[in-house]
C-alpha atoms as a PDB file:
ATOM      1  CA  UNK A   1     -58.732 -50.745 -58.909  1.00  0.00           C
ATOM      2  CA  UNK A   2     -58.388 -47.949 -61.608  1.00  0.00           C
ATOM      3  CA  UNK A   3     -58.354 -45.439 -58.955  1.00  0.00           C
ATOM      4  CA  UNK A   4     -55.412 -46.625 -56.671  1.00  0.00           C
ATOM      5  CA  UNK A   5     -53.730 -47.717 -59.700  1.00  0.00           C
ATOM      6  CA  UNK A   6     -53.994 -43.833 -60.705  1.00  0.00           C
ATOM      7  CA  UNK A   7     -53.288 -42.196 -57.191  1.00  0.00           C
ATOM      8  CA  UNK A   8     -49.783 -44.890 -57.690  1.00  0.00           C
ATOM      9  CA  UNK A   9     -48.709 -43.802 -60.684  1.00  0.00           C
ATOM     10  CA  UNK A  10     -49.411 -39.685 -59.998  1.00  0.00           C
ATOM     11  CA  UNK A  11     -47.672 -40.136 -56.401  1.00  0.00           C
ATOM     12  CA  UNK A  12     -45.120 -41.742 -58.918  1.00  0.00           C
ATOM     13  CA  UNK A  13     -44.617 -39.148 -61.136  1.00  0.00           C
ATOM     14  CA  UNK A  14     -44.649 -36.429 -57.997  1.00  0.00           C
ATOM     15  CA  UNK A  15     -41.361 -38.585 -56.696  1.00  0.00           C
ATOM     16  CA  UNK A  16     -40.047 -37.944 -60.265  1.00  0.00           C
ATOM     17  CA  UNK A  17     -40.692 -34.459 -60.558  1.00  0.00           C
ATOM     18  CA  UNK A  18     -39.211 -33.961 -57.005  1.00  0.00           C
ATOM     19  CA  UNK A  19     -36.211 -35.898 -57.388  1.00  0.00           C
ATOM     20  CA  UNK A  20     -35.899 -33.732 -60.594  1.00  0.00           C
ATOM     21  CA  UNK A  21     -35.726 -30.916 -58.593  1.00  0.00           C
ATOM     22  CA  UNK A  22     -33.309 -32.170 -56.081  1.00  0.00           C
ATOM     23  CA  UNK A  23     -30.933 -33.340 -59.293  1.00  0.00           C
ATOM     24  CA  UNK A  24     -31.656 -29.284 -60.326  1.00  0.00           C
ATOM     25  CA  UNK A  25     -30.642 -27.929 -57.294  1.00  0.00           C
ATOM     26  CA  UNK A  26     -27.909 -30.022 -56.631  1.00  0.00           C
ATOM     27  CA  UNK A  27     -26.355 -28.702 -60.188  1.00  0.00           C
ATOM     28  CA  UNK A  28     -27.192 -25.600 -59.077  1.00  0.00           C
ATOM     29  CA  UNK A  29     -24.930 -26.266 -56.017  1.00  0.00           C
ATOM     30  CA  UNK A  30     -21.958 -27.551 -57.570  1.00  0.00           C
ATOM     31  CA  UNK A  31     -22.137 -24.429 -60.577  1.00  0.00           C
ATOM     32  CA  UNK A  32     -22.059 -22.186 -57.524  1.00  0.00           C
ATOM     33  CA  UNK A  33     -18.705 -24.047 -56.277  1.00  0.00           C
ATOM     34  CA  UNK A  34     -17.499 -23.852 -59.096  1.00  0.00           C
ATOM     35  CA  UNK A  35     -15.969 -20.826 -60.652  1.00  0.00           C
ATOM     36  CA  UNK A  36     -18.056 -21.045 -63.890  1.00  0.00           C
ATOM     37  CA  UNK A  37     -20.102 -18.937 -62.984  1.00  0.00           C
ATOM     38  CA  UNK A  38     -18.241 -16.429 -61.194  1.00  0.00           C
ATOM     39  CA  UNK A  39     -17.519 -13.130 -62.376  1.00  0.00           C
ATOM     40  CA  UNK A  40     -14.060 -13.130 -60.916  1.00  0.00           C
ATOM     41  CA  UNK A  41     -11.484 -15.763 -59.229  1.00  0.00           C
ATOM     42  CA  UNK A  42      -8.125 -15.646 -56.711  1.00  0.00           C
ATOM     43  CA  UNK A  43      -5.611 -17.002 -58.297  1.00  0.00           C
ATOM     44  CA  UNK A  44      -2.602 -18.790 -55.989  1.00  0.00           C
ATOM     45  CA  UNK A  45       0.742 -19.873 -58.035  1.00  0.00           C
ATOM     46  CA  UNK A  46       1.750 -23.293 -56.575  1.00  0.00           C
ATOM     47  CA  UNK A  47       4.660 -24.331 -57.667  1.00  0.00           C
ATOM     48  CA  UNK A  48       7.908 -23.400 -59.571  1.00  0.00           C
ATOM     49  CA  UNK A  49       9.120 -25.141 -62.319  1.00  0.00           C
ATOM     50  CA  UNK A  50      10.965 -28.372 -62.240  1.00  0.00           C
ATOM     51  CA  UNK A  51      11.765 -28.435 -65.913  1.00  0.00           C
ATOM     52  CA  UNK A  52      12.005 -26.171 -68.660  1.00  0.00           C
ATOM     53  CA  UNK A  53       8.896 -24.387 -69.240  1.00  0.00           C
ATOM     54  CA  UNK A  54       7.407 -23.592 -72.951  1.00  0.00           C
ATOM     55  CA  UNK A  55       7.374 -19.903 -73.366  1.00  0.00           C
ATOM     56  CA  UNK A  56       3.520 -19.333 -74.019  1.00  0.00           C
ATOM     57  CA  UNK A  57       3.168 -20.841 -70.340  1.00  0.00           C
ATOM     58  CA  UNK A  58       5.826 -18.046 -69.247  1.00  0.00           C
ATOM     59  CA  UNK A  59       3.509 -15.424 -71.066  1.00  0.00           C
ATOM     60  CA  UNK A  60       0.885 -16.835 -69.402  1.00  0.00           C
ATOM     61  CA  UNK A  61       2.239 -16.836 -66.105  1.00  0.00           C
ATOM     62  CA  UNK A  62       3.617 -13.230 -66.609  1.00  0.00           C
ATOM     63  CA  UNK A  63       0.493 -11.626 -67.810  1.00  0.00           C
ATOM     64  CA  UNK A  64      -1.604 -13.198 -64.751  1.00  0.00           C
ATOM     65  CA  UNK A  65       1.430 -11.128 -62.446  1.00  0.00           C
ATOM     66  CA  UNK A  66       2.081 -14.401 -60.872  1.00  0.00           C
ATOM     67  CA  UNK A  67       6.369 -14.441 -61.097  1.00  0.00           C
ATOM     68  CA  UNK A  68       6.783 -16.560 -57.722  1.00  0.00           C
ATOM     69  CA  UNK A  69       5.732 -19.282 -55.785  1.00  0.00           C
ATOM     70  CA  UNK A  70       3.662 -18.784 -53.413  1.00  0.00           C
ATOM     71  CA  UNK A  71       1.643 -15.335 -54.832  1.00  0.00           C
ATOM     72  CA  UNK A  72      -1.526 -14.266 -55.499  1.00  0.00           C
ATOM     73  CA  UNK A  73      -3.703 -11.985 -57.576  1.00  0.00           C
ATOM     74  CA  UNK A  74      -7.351 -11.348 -58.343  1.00  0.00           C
ATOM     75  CA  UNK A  75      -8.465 -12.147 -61.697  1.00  0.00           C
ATOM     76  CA  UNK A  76     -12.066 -11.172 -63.907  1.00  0.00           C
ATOM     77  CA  UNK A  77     -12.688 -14.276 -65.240  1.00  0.00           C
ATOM     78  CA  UNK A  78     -13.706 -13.569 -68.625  1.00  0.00           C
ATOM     79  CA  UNK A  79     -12.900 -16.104 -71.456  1.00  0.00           C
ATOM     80  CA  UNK A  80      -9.592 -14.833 -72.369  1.00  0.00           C
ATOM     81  CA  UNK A  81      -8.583 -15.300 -68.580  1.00  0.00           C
ATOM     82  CA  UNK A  82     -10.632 -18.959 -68.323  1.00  0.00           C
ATOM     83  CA  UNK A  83      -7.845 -20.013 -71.525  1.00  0.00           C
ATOM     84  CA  UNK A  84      -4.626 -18.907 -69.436  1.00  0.00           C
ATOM     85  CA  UNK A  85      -5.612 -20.399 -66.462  1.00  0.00           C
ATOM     86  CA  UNK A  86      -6.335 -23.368 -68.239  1.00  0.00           C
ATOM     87  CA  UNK A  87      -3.122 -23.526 -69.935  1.00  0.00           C
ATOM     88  CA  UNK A  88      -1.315 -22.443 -66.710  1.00  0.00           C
ATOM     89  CA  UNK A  89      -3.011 -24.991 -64.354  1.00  0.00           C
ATOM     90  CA  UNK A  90      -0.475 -27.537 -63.664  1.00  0.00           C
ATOM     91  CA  UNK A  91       1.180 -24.129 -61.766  1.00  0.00           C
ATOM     92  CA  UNK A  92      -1.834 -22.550 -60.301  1.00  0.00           C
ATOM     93  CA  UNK A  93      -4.433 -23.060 -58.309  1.00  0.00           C
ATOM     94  CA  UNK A  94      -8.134 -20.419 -58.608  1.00  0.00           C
ATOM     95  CA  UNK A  95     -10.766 -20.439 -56.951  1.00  0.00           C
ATOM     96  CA  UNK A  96     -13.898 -17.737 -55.898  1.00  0.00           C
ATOM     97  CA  UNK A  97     -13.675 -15.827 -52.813  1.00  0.00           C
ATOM     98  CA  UNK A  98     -16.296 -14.233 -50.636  1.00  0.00           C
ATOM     99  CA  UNK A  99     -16.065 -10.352 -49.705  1.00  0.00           C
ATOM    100  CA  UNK A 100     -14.896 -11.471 -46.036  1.00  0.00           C
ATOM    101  CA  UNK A 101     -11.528 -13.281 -47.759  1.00  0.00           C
ATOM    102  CA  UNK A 102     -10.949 -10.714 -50.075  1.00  0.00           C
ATOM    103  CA  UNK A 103     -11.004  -8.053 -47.272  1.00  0.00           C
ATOM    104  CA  UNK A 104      -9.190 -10.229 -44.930  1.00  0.00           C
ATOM    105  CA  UNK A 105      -6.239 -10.653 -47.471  1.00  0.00           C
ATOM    106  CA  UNK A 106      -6.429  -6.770 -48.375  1.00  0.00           C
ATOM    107  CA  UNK A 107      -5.783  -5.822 -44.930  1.00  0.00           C
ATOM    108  CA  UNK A 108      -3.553  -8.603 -43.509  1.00  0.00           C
ATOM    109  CA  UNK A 109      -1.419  -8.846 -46.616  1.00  0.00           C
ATOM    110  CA  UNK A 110      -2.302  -5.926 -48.698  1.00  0.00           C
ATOM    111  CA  UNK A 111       0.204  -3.795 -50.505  1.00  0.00           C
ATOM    112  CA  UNK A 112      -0.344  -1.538 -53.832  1.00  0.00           C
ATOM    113  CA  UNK A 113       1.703  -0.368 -56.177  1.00  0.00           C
ATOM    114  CA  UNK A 114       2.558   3.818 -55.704  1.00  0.00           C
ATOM    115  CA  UNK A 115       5.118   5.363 -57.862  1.00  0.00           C
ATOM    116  CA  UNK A 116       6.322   1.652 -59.215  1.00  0.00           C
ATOM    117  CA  UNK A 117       7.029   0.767 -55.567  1.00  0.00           C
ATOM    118  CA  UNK A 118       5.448  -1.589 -53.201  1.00  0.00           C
ATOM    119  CA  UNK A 119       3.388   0.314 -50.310  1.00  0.00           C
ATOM    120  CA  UNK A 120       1.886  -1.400 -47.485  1.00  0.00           C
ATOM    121  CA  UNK A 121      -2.185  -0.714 -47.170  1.00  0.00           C
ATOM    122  CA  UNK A 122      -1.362   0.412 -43.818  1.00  0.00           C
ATOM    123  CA  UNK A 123      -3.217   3.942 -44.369  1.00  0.00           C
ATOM    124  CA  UNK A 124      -6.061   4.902 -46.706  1.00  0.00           C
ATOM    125  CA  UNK A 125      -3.793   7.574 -48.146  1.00  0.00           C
ATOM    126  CA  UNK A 126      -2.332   5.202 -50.211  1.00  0.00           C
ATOM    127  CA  UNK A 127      -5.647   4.487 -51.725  1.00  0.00           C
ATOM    128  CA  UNK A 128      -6.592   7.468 -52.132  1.00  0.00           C
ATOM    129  CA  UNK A 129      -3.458   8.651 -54.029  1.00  0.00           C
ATOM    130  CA  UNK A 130      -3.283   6.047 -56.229  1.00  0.00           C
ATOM    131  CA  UNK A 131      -7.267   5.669 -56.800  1.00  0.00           C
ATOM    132  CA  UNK A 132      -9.254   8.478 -55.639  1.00  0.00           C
ATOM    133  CA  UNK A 133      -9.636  11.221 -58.510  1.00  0.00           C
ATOM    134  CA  UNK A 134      -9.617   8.725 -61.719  1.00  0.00           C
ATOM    135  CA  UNK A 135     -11.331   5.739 -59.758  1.00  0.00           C
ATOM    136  CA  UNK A 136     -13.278   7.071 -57.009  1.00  0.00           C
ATOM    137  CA  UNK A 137     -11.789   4.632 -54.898  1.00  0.00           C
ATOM    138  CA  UNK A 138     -10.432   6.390 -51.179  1.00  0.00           C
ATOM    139  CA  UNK A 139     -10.420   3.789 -48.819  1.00  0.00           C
ATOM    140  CA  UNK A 140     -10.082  -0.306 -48.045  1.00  0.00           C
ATOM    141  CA  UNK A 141     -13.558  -0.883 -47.847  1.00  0.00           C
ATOM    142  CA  UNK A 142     -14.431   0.471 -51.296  1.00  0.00           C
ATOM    143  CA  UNK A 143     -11.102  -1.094 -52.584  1.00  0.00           C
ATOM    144  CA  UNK A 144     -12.259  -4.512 -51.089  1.00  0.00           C
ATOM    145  CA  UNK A 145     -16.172  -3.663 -52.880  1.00  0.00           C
ATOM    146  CA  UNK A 146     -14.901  -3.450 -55.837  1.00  0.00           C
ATOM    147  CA  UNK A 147     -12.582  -6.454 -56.069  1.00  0.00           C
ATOM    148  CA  UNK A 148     -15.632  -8.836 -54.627  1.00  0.00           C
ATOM    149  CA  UNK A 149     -18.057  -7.041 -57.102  1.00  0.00           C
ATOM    150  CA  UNK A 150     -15.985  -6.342 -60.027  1.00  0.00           C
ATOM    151  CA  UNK A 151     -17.010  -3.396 -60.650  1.00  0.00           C
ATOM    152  CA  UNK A 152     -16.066  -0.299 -63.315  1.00  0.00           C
ATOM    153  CA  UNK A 153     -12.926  -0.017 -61.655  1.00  0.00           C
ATOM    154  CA  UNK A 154     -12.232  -3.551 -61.022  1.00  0.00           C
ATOM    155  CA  UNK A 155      -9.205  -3.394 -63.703  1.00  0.00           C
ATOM    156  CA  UNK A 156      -7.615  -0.304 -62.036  1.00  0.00           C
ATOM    157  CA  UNK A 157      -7.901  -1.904 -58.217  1.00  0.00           C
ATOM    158  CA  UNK A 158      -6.718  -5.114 -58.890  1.00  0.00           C
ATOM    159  CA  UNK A 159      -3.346  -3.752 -60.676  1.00  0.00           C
ATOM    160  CA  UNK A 160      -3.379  -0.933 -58.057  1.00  0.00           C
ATOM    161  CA  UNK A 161      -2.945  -4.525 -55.820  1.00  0.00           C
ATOM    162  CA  UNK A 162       0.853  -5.615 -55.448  1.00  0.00           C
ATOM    163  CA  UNK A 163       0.536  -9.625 -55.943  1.00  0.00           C
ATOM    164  CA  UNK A 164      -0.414 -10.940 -52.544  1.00  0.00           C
ATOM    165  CA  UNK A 165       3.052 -13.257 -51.074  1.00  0.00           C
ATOM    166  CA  UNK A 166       1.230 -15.903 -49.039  1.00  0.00           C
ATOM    167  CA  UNK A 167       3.448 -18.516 -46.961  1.00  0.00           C
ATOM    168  CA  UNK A 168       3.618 -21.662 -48.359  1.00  0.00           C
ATOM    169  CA  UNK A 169       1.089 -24.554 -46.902  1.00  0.00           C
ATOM    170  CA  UNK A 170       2.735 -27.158 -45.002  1.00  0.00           C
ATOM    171  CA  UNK A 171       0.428 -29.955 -44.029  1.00  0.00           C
ATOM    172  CA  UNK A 172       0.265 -31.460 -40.324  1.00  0.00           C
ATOM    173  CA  UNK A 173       1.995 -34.057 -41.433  1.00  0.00           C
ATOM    174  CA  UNK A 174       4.859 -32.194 -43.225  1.00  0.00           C
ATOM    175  CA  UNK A 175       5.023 -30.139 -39.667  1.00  0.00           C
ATOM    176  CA  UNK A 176       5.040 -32.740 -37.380  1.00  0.00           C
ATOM    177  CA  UNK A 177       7.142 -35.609 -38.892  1.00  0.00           C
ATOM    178  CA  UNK A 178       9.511 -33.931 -41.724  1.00  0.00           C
ATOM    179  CA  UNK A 179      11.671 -31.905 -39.718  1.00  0.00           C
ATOM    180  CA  UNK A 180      15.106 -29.650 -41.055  1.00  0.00           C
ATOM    181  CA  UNK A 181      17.428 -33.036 -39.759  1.00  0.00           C
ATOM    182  CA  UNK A 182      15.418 -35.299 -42.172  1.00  0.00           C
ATOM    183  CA  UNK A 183      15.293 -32.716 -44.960  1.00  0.00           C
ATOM    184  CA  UNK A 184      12.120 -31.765 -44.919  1.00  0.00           C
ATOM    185  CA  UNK A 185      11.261 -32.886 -48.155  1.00  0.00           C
ATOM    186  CA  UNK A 186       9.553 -36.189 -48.990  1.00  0.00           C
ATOM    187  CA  UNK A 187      11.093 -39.606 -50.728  1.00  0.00           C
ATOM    188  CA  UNK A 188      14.640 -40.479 -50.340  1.00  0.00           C
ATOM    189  CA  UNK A 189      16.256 -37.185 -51.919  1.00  0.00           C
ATOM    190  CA  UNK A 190      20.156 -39.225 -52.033  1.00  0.00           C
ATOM    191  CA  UNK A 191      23.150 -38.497 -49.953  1.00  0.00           C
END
């Protein structure tokens, strides 16, 4: 009886030990959704304001480059940057992206900053003028490496970036049952 009692109680303890792991992986999976972890994050502004914002949440918003609605920029996320977002989060939304987003919005929506003037990515010359001799950066593929990796030049590509203007997300329900003659907006909204 000692024996069976024994092989119980050790099959017991391998169910433990295993279920411990699962519980360690699973934390492991959520950290990796997470942007805890992450050495840098996309950051989307939501929404304007519908009432008079302090003015550290301005500063905030300004120093991110995030002015409109609708606009996005990569961020490192570093401490400093985890405190802004935080205090900026009823207006944002971050997240991490892989190296297949980050190149998809370079070259559908891509635009840097030459001269003070918005430039579309359309040719690497851009790049190259604006990155090549200080940054060693000459084309969109290294521009996009460096963004998902954060490299040296992370700093210098991501303000090279003009703030990405995405369209604003309309839900299937907003698009198929709040047309332009009801408003388009939701609740009564008055005469």
């Amino acid at each position: 009886p000692g024996e069976g009692a024994d092989a119980a109680s050790a099959s017991a303890s391998a169910a433990a030990l295993a279920a411990a792991a699962g519980e360690e992986e699973t934390t492991e999976v959520r950290r990796a959704a997470n942007s805890v972890g992450a050495a840098s994050v996309f950051v989307v502004r939501v929404r304007e304001p519908t009432y008079s914002v302090p003015p550290q949440v301005k500063n905030a918003l300004s120093a991110l480059r995030l002015r409109n609605a609708n606009e996005g920029v990569f961020v490192r996320y570093t401490e400093t940057a985890r405190r802004l977002l935080h205090l900026v989060e009823p207006f944002v939304i971050y997240g991490v992206v892989s190296k297949s987003t980050v190149a998809d919005l370079i070259n559908r929506r891509g635009h840097g900053k030459l001269d003070g003037k918005r430039v579309p990515l359309s040719d690497n010359t851009v790049i190259e003028k604006a990155l090549g001799e200080k940054d060693g950066l000459i084309c969109v593929e290294d521009l996009v490496h460096e963004i998902h990796t954060v490299g040296e030049s992370f700093k210098a590509a991501s303000n090279f970036l003009w703030p990405f203007r995405l369209t604003a997300f309309r839900s299937k329900f907003q698009k198929q049952k709040l047309g332009m003659k009801d408003g388009g907006e939701y609740g009564a909204v008055g005469e």
